[in-house]
Protein backbone atom coordinates (compact mmCIF):
# COMPACT_ATOMS: atom_id res chain seq x y z
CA UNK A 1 0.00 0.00 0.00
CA UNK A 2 1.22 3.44 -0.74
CA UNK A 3 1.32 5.72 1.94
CA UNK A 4 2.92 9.23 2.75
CA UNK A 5 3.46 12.16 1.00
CA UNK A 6 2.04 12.22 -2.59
CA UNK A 7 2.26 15.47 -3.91
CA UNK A 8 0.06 16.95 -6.74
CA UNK A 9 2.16 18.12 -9.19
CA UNK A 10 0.91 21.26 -10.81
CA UNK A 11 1.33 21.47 -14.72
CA UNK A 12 3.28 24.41 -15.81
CA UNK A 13 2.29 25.78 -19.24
CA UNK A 14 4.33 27.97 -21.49
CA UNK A 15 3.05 31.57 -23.22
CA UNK A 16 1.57 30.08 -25.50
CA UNK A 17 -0.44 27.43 -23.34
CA UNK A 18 1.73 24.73 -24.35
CA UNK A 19 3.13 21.81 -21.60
CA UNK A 20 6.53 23.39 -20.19
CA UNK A 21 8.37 20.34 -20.17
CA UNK A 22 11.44 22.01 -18.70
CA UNK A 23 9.78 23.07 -15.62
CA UNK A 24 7.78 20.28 -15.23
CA UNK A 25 10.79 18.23 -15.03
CA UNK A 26 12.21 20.77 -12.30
CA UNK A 27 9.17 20.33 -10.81
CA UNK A 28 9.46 16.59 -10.59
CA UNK A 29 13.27 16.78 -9.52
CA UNK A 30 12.35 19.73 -6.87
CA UNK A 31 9.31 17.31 -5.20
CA UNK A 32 11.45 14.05 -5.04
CA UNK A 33 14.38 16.26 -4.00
CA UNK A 34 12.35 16.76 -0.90
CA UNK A 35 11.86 13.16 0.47
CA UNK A 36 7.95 12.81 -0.73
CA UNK A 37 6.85 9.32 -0.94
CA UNK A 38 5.07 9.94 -4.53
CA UNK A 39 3.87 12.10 -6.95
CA UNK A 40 -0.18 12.56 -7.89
CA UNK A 41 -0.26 14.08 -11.74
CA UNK A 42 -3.11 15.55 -13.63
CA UNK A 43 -5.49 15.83 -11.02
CA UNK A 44 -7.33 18.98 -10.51
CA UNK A 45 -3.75 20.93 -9.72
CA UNK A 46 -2.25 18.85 -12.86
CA UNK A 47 -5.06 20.78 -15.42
CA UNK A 48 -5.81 17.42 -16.50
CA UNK A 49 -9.65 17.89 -17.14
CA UNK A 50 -8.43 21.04 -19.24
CA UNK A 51 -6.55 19.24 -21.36
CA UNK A 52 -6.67 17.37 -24.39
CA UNK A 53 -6.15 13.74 -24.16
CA UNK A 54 -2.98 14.27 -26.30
CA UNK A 55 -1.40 16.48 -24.13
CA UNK A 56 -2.27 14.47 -20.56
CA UNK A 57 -0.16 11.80 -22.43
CA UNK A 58 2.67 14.37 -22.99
CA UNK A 59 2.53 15.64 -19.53
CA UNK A 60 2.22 11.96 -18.02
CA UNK A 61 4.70 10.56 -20.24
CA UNK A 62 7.24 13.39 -19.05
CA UNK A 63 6.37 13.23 -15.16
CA UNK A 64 6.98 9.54 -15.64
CA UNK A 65 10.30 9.66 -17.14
CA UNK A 66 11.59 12.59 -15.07
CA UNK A 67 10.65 10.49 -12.28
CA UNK A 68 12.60 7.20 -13.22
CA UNK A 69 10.78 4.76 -10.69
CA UNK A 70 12.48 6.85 -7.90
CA UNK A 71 8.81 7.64 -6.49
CA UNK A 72 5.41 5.96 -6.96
CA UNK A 73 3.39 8.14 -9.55
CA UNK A 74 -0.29 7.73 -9.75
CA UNK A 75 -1.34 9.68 -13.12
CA UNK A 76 -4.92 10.86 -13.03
CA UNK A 77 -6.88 9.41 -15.92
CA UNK A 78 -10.27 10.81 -15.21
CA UNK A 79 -12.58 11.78 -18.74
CA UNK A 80 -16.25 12.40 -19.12
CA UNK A 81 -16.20 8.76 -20.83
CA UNK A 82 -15.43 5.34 -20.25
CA UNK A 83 -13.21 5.31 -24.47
CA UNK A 84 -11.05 8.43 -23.22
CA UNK A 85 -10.20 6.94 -19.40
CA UNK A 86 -9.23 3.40 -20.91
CA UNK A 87 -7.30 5.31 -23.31
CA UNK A 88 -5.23 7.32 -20.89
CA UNK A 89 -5.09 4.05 -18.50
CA UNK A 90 -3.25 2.28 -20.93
CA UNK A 91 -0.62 5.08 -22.07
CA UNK A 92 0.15 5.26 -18.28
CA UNK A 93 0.64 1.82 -18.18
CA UNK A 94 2.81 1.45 -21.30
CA UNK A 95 4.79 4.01 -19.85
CA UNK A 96 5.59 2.58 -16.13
CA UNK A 97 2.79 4.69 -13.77
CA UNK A 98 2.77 2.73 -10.69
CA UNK A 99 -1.22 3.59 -10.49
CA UNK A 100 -4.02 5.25 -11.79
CA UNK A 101 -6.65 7.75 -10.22
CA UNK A 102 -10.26 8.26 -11.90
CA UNK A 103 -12.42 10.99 -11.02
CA UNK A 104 -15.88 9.59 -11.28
CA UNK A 105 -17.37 10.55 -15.34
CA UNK A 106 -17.98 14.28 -14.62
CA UNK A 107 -20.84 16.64 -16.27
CA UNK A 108 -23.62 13.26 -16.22
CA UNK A 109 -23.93 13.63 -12.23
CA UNK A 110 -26.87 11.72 -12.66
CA UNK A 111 -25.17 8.55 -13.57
CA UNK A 112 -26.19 5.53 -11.70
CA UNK A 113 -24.12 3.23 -9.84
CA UNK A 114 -23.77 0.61 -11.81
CA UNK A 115 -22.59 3.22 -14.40
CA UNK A 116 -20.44 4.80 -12.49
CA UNK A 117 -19.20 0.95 -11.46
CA UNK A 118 -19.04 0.15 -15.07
CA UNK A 119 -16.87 3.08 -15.86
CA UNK A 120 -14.13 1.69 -13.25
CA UNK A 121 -14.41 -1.79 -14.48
CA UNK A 122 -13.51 -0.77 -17.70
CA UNK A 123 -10.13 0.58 -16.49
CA UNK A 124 -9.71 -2.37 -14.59
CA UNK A 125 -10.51 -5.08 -17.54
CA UNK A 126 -7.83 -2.87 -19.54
CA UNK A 127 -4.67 -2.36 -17.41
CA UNK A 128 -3.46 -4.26 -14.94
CA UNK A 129 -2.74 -1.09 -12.13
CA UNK A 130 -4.13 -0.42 -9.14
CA UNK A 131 -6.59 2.05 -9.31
CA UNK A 132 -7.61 4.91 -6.95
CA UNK A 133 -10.63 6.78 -6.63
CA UNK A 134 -10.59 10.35 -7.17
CA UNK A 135 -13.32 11.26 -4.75
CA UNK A 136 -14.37 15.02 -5.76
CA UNK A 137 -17.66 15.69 -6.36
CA UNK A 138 -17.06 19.58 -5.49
CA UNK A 139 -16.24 19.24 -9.65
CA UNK A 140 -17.11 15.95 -10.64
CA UNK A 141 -20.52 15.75 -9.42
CA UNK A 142 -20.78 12.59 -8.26
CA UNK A 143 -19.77 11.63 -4.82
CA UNK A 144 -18.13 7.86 -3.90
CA UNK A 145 -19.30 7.83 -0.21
CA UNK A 146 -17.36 5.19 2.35
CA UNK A 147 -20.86 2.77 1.74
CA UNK A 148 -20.26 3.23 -2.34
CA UNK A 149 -16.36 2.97 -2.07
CA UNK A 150 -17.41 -0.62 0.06
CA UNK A 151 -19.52 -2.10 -2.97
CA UNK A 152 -17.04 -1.30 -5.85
CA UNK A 153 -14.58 -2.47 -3.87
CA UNK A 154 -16.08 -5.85 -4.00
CA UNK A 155 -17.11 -5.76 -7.72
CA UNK A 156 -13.13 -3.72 -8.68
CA UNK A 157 -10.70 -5.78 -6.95
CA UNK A 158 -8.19 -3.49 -8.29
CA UNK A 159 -9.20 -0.41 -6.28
CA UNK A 160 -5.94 0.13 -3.92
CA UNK A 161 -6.96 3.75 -2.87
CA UNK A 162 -8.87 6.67 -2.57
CA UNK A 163 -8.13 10.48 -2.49
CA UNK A 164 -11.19 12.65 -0.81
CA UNK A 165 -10.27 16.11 -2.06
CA UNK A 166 -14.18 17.18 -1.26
CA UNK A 167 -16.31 13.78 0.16
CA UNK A 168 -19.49 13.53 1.89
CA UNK A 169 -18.37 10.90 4.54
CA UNK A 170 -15.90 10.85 7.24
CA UNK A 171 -12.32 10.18 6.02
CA UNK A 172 -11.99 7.69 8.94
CA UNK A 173 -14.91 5.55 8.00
CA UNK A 174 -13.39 5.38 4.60
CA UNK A 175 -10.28 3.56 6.65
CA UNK A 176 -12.50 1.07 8.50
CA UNK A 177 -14.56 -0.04 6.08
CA UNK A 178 -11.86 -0.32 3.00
CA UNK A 179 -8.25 -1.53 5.19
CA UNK A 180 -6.72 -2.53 2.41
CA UNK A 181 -7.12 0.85 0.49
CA UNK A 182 -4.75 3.76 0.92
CA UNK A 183 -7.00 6.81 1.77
CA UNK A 184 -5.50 9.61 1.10
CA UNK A 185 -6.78 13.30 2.49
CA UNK A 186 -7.03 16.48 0.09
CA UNK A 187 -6.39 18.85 3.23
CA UNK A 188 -3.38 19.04 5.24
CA UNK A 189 -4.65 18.30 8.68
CA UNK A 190 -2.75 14.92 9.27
CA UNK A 191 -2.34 15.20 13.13
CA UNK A 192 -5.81 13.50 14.09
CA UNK A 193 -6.09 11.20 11.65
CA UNK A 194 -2.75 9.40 10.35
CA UNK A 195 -2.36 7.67 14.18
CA UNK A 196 -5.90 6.05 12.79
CA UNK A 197 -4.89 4.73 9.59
CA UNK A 198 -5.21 6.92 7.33
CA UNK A 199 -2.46 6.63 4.50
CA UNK A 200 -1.28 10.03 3.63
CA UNK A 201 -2.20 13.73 2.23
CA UNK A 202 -2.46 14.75 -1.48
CA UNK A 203 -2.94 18.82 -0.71
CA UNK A 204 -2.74 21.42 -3.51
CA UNK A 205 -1.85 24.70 -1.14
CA UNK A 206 1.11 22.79 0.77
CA UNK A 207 2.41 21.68 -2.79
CA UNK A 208 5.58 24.58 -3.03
CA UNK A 209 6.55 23.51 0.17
CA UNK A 210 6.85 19.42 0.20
CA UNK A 211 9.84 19.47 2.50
CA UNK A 212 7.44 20.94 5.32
CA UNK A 213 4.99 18.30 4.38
CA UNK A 214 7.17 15.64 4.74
CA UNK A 215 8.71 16.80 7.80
CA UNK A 216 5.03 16.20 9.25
CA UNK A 217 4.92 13.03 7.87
CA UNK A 218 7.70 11.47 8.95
CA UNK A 219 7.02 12.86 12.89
CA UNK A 220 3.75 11.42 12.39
CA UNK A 221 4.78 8.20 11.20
CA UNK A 222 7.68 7.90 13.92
CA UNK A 223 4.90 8.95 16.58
CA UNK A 224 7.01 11.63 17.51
CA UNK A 225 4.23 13.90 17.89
CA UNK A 226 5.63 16.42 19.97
CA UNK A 227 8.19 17.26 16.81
CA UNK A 228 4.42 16.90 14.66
CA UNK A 229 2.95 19.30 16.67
CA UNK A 230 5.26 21.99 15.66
CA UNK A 231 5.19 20.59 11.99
CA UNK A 232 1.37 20.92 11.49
CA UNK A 233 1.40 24.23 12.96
CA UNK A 234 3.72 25.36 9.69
CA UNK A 235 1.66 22.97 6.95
CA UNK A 236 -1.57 24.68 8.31
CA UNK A 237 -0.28 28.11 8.04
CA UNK A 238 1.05 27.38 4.71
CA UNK A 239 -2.31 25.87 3.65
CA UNK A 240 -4.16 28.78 5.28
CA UNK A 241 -2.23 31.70 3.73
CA UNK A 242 -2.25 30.50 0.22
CA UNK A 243 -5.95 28.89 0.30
CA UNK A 244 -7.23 32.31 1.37
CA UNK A 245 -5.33 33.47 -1.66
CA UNK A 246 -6.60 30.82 -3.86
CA UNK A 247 -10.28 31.86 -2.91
CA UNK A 248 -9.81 35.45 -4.07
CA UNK A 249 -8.08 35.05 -7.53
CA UNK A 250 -8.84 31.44 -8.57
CA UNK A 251 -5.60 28.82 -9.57
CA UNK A 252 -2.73 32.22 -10.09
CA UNK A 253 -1.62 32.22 -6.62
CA UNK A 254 -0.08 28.43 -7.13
CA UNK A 255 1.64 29.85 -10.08
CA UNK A 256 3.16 32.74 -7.42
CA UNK A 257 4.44 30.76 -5.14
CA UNK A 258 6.10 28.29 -7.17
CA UNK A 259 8.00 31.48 -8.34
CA UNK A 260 8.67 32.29 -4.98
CA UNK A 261 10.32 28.94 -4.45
CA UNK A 262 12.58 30.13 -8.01
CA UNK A 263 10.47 28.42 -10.58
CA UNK A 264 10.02 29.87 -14.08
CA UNK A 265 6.31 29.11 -14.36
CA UNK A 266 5.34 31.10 -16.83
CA UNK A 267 1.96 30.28 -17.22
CA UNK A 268 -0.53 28.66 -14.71
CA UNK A 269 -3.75 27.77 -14.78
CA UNK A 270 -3.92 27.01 -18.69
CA UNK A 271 -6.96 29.43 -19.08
CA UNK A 272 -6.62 32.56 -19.73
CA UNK A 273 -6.57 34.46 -16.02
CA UNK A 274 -6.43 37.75 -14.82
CA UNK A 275 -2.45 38.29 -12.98
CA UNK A 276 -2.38 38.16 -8.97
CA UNK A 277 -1.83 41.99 -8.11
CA UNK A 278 1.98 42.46 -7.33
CA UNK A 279 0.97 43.81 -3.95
CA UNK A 280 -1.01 40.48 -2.99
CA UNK A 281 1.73 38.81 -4.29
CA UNK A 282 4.48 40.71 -2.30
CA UNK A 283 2.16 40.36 0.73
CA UNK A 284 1.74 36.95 0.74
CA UNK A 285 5.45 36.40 0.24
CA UNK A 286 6.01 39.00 3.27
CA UNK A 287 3.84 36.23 5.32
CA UNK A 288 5.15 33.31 4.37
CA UNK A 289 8.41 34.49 5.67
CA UNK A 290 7.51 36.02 8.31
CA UNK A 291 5.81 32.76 9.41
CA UNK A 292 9.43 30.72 8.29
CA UNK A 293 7.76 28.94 5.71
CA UNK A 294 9.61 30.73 2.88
């Protein structure tokens, strides 16, 4: 079972909207620099649902071979339909992923359950990975619940793990009723709940700083908690400064702080977005410092 650390990766774009394959394998070198224990690609943060099915290939296939099997990857496969998911599935496959993640088929929120089932056995009849579930109805629409999660479990043998970036049931019930499935967290609260099982964090605001998240991690997985203590006091400042960011001027602020950290990311989200005012940005970099995060 995976557990620890996975970071998702964001996907840095170019002027022109184009994969940045430079940065993207800084990116990859920076995060495994930093002791995490893998890397989550294409999810929300990766811009996969915003891309083109040719260029999540492109972006997989260079995450994966910047990454060399020195870190699980889990690429994010997740389309609208069943032909598209299979499709990705098996490029990650041919090209070493160690697992793939499926966001539930988005937009059709009225999909049944044995639909949504059906969509998972697909990927499962046509790669032999472990799969995740990518549990975020906040965009998908559709919600995997611990109950749900239980009864494709039984019909998917191949479902290893679960992120809840936005769920409707308790993270911990997901633990007890699914043991043999990593679940993963989307928020960076790890304190209460990694003593209990639960496998690891996959946060988007903590992202430019892995080495704090794995600091946390590894206190937390020593049960040295005084030492975790002082750790999740940083991640949740981190998290809390740049979510409130986030929440005023949509996906720009990741690109900000990855340029704090001496990344050339030119361009980030791959829409077209309005710029972070300098003075938010120069503030937020005045309290990430001042708060030793920076």
């Amino acid at each position: 079972m995976i557990r620890g650390v996975l970071l998702p990766i964001i996907t840095p774009f170019d002027e022109r909207a184009r994969i940045d394959e430079e940065v993207m394998r800084e990116l990859v070198d920076f995060h495994i620099g930093a002791g995490i224990q893998g890397l989550f690609v294409l999810g929300s943060t990766g811009q996969g649902p915003a891309m083109s099915v040719e260029e999540r290939k492109k972006a997989a296939a260079v995450a994966l071979d910047q990454a060399r099997s020195r870190v699980p990857v889990i690429i994010h496969v997740g389309t609208a339909d069943t032909e598209s998911t299979v499709e990705l599935a098996e490029h990650a496959a041919a090209h070493k992923a160690d697992a793939v993640a499926i966001v539930p088929p988005y937009y059709y929120s009225d999909h049944t359950e044995y639909e949504i089932v059906a969509h998972y056995k697909a990927v499962a009849k046509a790669v032999a990975l472990p799969l995740f579930i990518y549990e975020n109805p906040k965009y998908s629409g559709i919600s995997v619940p611990p109950g749900f999660a239980l009864r494709m479990k039984e019909q998917v043998p191949a479902l290893k793990g679960i992120k809840v970036a936005y769920g409707q049931g308790a993270l911990l019930e997901y633990v007890r009723l699914l043991p043999d499935v990593s679940v993963f967290t989307g928020n960076a609260d790890l304190f209460g709940l990694v003593p209990f099982g639960l496998a690891g964090m996959i946060n988007p605001p903590t992202s430019f700083v892995p080495e704090l998240c794995v600091e946390l991690w590894k206190a937390l997985d020593t049960k040295d908690y005084l030492r975790a203590v002082e750790a999740q006091k940083k991640v949740d400042t981190a998290a809390r400064l740049v979510a409130a960011e986030l929440r005023k001027y949509g996906r720009v602020p990741l690109r900000e702080v990855f340029r704090m950290r001496g990344f050339d990311v030119k361009r980030f989200p791959k829409w077209e977005t309005e710029p972070m005012p300098k003075e938010a940005v120069a503030k937020l970099e005045r309290e990430l410092k001042t708060a030793d995060i920076l």
